[in-house]
Protein backbone atom coordinates (compact mmCIF):
# COMPACT_ATOMS: atom_id res chain seq x y z
CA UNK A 1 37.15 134.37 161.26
CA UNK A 2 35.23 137.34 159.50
CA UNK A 3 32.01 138.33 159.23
CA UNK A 4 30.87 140.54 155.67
CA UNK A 5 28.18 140.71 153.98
CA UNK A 6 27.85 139.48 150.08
CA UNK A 7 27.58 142.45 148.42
CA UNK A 8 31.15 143.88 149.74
CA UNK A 9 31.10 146.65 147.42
CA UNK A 10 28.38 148.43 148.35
CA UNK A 11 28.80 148.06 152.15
CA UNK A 12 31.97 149.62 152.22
CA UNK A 13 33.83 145.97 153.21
CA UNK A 14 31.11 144.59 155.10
CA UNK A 15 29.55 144.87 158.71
CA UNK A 16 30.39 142.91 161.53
CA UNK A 17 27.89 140.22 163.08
CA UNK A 18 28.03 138.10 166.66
CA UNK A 19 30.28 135.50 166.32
CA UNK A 20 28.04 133.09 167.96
CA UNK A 21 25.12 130.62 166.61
CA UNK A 22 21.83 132.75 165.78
CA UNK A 23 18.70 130.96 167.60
CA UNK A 24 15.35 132.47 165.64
CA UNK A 25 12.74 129.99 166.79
CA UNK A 26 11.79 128.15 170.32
CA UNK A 27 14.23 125.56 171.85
CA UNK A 28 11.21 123.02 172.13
CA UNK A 29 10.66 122.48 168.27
CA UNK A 30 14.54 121.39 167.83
CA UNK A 31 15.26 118.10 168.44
CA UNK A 32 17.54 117.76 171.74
CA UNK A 33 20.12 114.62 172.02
CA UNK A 34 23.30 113.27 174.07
CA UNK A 35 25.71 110.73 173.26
CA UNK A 36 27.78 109.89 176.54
CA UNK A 37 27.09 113.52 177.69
CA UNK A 38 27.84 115.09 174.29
CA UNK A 39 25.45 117.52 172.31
CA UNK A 40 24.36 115.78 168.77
CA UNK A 41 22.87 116.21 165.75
CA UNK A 42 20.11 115.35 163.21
CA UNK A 43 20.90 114.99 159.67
CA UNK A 44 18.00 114.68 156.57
CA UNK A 45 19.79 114.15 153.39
CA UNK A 46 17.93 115.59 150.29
CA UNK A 47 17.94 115.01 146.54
CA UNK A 48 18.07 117.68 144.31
CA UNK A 49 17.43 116.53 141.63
CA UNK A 50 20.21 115.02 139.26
CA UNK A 51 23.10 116.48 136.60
CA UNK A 52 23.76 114.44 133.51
CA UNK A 53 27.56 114.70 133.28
CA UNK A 54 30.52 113.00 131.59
CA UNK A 55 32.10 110.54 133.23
CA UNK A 56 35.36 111.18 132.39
CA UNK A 57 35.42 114.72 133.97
CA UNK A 58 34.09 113.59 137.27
CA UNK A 59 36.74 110.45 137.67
CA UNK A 60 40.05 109.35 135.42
CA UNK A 61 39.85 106.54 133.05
CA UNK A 62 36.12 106.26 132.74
CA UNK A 63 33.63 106.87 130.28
CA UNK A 64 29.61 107.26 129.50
CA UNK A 65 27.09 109.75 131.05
CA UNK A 66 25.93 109.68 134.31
CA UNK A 67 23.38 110.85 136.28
CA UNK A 68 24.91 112.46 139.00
CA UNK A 69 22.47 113.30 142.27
CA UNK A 70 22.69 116.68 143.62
CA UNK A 71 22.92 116.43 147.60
CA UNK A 72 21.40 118.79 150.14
CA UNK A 73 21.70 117.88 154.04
CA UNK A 74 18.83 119.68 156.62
CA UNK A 75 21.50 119.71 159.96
CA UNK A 76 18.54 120.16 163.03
CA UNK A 77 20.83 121.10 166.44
CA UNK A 78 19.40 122.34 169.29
CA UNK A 79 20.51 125.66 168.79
CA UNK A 80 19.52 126.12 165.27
CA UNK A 81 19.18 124.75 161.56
CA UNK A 82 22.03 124.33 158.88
CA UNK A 83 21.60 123.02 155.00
CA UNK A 84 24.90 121.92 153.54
CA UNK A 85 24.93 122.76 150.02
CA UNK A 86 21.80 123.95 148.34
CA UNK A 87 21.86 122.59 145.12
CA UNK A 88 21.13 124.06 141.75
CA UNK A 89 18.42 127.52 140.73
CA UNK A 90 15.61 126.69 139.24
CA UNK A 91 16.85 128.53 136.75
CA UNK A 92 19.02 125.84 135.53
CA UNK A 93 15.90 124.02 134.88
CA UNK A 94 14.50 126.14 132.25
CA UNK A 95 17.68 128.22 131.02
CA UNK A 96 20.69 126.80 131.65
CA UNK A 97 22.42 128.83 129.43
CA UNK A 98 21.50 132.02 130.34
CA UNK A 99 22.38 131.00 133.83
CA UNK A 100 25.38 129.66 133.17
CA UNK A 101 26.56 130.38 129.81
CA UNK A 102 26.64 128.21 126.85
CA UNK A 103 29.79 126.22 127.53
CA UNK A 104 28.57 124.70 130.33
CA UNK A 105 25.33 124.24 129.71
CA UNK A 106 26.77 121.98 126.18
CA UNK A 107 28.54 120.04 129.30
CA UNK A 108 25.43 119.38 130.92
CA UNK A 109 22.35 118.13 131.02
CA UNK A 110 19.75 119.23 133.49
CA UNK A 111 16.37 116.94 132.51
CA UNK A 112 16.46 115.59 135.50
CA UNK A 113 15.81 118.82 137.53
CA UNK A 114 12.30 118.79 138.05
CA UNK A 115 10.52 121.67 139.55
CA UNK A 116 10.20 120.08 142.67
CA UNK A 117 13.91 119.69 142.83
CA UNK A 118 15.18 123.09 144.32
CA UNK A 119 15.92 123.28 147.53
CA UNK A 120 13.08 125.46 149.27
CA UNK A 121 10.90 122.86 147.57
CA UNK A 122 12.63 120.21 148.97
CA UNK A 123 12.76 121.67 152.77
CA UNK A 124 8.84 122.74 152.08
CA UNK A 125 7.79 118.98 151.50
CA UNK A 126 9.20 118.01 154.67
CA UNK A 127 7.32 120.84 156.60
CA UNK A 128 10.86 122.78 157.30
CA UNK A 129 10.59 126.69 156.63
CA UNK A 130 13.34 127.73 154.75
CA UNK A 131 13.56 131.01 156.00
CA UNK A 132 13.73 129.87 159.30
CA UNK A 133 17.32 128.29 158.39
CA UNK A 134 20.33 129.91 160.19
CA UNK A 135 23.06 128.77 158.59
CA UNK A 136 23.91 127.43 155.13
CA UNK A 137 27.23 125.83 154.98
CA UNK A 138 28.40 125.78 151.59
CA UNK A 139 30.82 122.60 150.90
CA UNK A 140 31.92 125.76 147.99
CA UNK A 141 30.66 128.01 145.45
CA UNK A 142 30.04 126.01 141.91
CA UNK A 143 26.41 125.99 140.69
CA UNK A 144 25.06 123.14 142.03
CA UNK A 145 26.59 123.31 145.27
CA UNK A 146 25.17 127.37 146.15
CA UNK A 147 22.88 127.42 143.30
CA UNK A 148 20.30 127.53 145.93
CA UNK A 149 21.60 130.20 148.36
CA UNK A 150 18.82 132.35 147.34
CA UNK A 151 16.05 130.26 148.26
CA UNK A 152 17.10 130.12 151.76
CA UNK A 153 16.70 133.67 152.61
CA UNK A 154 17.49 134.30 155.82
CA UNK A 155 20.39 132.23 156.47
CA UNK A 156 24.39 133.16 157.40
CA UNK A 157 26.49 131.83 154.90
CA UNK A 158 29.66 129.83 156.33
CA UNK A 159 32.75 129.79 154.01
CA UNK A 160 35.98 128.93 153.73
CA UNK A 161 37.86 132.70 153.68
CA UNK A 162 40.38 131.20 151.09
CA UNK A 163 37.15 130.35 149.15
CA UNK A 164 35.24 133.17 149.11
CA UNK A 165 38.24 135.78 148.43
CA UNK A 166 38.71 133.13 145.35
CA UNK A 167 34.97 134.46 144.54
CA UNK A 168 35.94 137.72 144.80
CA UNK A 169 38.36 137.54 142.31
CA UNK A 170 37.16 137.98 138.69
CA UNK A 171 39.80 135.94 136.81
CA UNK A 172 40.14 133.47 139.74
CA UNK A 173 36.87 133.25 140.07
CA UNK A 174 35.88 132.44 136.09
CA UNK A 175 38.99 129.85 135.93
CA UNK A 176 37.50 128.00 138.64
CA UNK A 177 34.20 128.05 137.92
CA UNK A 178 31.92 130.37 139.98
CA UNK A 179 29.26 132.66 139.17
CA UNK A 180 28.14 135.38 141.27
CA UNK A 181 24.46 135.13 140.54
CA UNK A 182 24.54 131.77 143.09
CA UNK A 183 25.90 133.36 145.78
CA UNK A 184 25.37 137.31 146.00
CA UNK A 185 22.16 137.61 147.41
CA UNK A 186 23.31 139.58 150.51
CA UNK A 187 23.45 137.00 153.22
CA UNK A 188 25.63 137.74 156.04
CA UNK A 189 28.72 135.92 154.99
CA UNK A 190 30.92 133.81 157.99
CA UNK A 191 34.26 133.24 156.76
CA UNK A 192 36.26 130.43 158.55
CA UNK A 193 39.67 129.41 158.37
CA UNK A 194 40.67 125.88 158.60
CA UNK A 195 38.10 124.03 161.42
CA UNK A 196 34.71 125.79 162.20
CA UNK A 197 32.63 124.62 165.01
CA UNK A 198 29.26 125.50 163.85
CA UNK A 199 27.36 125.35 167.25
CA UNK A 200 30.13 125.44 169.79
CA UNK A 201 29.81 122.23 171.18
CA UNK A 202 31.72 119.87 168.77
CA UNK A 203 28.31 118.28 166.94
CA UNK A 204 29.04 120.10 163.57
CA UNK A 205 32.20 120.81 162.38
CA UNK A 206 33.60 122.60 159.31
CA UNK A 207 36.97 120.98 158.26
CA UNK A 208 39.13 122.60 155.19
CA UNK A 209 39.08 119.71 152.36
CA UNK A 210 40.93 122.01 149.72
CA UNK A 211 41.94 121.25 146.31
CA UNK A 212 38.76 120.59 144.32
CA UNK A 213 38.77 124.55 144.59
CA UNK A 214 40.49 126.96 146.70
CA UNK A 215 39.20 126.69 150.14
CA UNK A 216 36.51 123.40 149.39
CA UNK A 217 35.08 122.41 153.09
CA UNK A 218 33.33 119.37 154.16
CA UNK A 219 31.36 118.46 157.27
CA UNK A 220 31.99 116.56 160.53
CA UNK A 221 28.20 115.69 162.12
CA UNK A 222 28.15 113.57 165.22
CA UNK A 223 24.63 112.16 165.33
CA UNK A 224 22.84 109.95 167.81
CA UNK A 225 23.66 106.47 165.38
CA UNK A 226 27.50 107.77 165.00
CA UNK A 227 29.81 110.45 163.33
CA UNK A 228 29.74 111.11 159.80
CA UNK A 229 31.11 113.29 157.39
CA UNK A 230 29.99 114.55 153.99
CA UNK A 231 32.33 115.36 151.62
CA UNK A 232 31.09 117.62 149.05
CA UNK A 233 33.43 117.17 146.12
CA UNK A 234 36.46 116.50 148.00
CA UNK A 235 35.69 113.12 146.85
CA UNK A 236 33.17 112.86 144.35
CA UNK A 237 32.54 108.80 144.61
CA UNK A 238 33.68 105.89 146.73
CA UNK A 239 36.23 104.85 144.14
CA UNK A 240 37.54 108.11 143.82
CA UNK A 241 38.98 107.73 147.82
CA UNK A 242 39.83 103.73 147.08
CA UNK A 243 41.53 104.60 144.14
CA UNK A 244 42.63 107.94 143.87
CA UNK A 245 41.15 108.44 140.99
CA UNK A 246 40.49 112.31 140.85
CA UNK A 247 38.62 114.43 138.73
CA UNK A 248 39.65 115.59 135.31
CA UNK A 249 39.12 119.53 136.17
CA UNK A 250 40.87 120.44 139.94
CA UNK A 251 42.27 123.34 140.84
CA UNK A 252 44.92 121.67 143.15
CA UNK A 253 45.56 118.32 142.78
CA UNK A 254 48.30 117.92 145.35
CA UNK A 255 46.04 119.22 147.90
CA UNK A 256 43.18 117.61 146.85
CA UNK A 257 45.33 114.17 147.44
CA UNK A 258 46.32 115.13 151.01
CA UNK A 259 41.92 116.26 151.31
CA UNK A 260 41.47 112.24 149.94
CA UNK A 261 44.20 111.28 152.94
CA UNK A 262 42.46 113.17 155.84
CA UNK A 263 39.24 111.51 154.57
CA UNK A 264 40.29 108.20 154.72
CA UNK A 265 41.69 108.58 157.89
CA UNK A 266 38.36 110.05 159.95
CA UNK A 267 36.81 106.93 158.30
CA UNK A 268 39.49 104.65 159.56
CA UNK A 269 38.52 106.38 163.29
CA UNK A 270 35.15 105.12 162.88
CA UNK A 271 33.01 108.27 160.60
CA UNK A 272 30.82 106.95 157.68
CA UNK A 273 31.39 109.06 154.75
CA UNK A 274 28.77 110.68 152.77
CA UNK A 275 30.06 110.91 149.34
CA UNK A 276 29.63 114.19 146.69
CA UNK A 277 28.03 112.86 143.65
CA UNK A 278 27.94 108.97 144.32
CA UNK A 279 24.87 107.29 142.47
CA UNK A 280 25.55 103.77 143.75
CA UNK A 281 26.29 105.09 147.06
CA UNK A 282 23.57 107.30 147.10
CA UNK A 283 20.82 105.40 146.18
CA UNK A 284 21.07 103.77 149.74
CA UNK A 285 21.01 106.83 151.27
CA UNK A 286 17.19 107.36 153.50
CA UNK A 287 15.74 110.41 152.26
CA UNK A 288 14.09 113.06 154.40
CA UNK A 289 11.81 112.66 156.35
CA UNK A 290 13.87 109.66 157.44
CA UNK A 291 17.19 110.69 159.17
CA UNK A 292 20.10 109.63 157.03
CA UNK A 293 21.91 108.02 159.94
């Protein structure tokens, strides 16, 4: 793996960083639990507010709006704090088009991104500082997925390497859809390749789901109730898995099929998946303060 920093240009290719888990607050205010002997996890899901999209982009052969929620996840370990995915800048909230441009902002629509929506908001009103986050493990780069980065100030990014050398490429990184302004903000920057574990003892695991973009992740928690995994948008709704229905906009659809296949089979081993931008399925989901599992 490699460590940089997100402004590689101006720190002459980055700095190195310990490889292992950063610990900035006391051992007693982390929640501590064992399943048969084995270290686990607590997991807060969090609504970020919601994206009014098209439904045929997000799955074939459908159409309509929908009102898409934006998912953030608070991972609590005994050696530190995670967020998976941070959501959309409040930005988007008041000029989407100056965020994002005009052509996606016409895509669209972002009324239902209040200002208590953002992330830091969202960790504030469950009494969570979010600069005393260590990691933020981004699922990938697009808007609403590392919107947020900024608001969690502190943190160490973890990345797919395949996905973040997509970032760093200007015409790759336009085709697929990124935008520097959500994630150069000068975190250190973890780059993994393939499986990450997160903490060292098996609780949290990065595994590469690739295809939606170049080097898409999703995450493996084990938790006292049972192992789960959240997809990001490796699989955007339940029927997208069931059906293999994908998205009208991938950057790999081959591997995005074989990400849908590796899904299906940690959920045939026993993990409950957490789906990207499910409204049925997420509607059912316990919000934080509540553990989602």
């Amino acid at each position: 793996m490699t460590f940089t920093t997100a402004r590689p240009w101006l720190d002459n290719g980055g700095s190195e960083a310990n490889d292992g888990a950063f610990v900035r607050f006391p051992l007693k205010d982390l929640p501590t639990s064992r399943i048969g002997g084995e270290m686990s996890a607590k997991i807060y899901a969090m609504t970020c507010g919601r994206l009014i999209g098209r439904l045929k982009d997000m799955i074939e052969g459908e159409d309509g709006q929908v009102a898409l929620p934006i998912p953030s996840y608070l991972i609590e370990h005994p050696k530190g704090r995670a967020v998976f995915d941070t959501g959309m800048h409040p930005q988007c909230r008041t000029d989407a088009a100056g965020r994002l441009g005009a052509g996606v902002a016409r895509i669209f629509g972002f009324e239902q991104y209040g200002p208590e929506d953002d992330v830091k908001s969202r960790l504030e009103s469950i009494d969570r500082d979010p600069g005393k986050v260590d990691f933020i493990v981004n699922s990938h780069l697009h808007f609403d997925h590392a919107g947020g980065n900024e608001l969690v100030p502190n943190a160490t990014m973890v990345v797919q390497k395949r996905e973040w050398q997509a970032a760093q490429d200007p015409e790759l990184a336009a085709k697929v859809g990124f935008f520097r302004a959500d994630f150069d903000h000068g975190h250190p920057v973890k780059q993994v390749d393939g499986e990450h574990d997160l903490f060292g003892d098996g609780s949290v695991v990065c595994i590469p789901t690739y295809g939606h973009t170049p080097g898409h992740q999703s995450l493996k928690v084990r938790t006292e109730a049972g192992e789960i995994v959240i997809t990001g948008d490796a699989c955007y709704f339940c029927r997208t898995l069931r059906d293999r229905r994908l998205p009208r906009f991938v950057y790999d659809r081959e591997q995005m099929l074989a990400s849908l296949d590796r899904l299906e089979a940690l959920e045939k081993a026993g993990a409950r998946l957490f789906f990207g931008h499910d409204p049925e399925f997420w509607k059912d989901v316990p919000q934080a303060p509540v553990p989602a599992f």
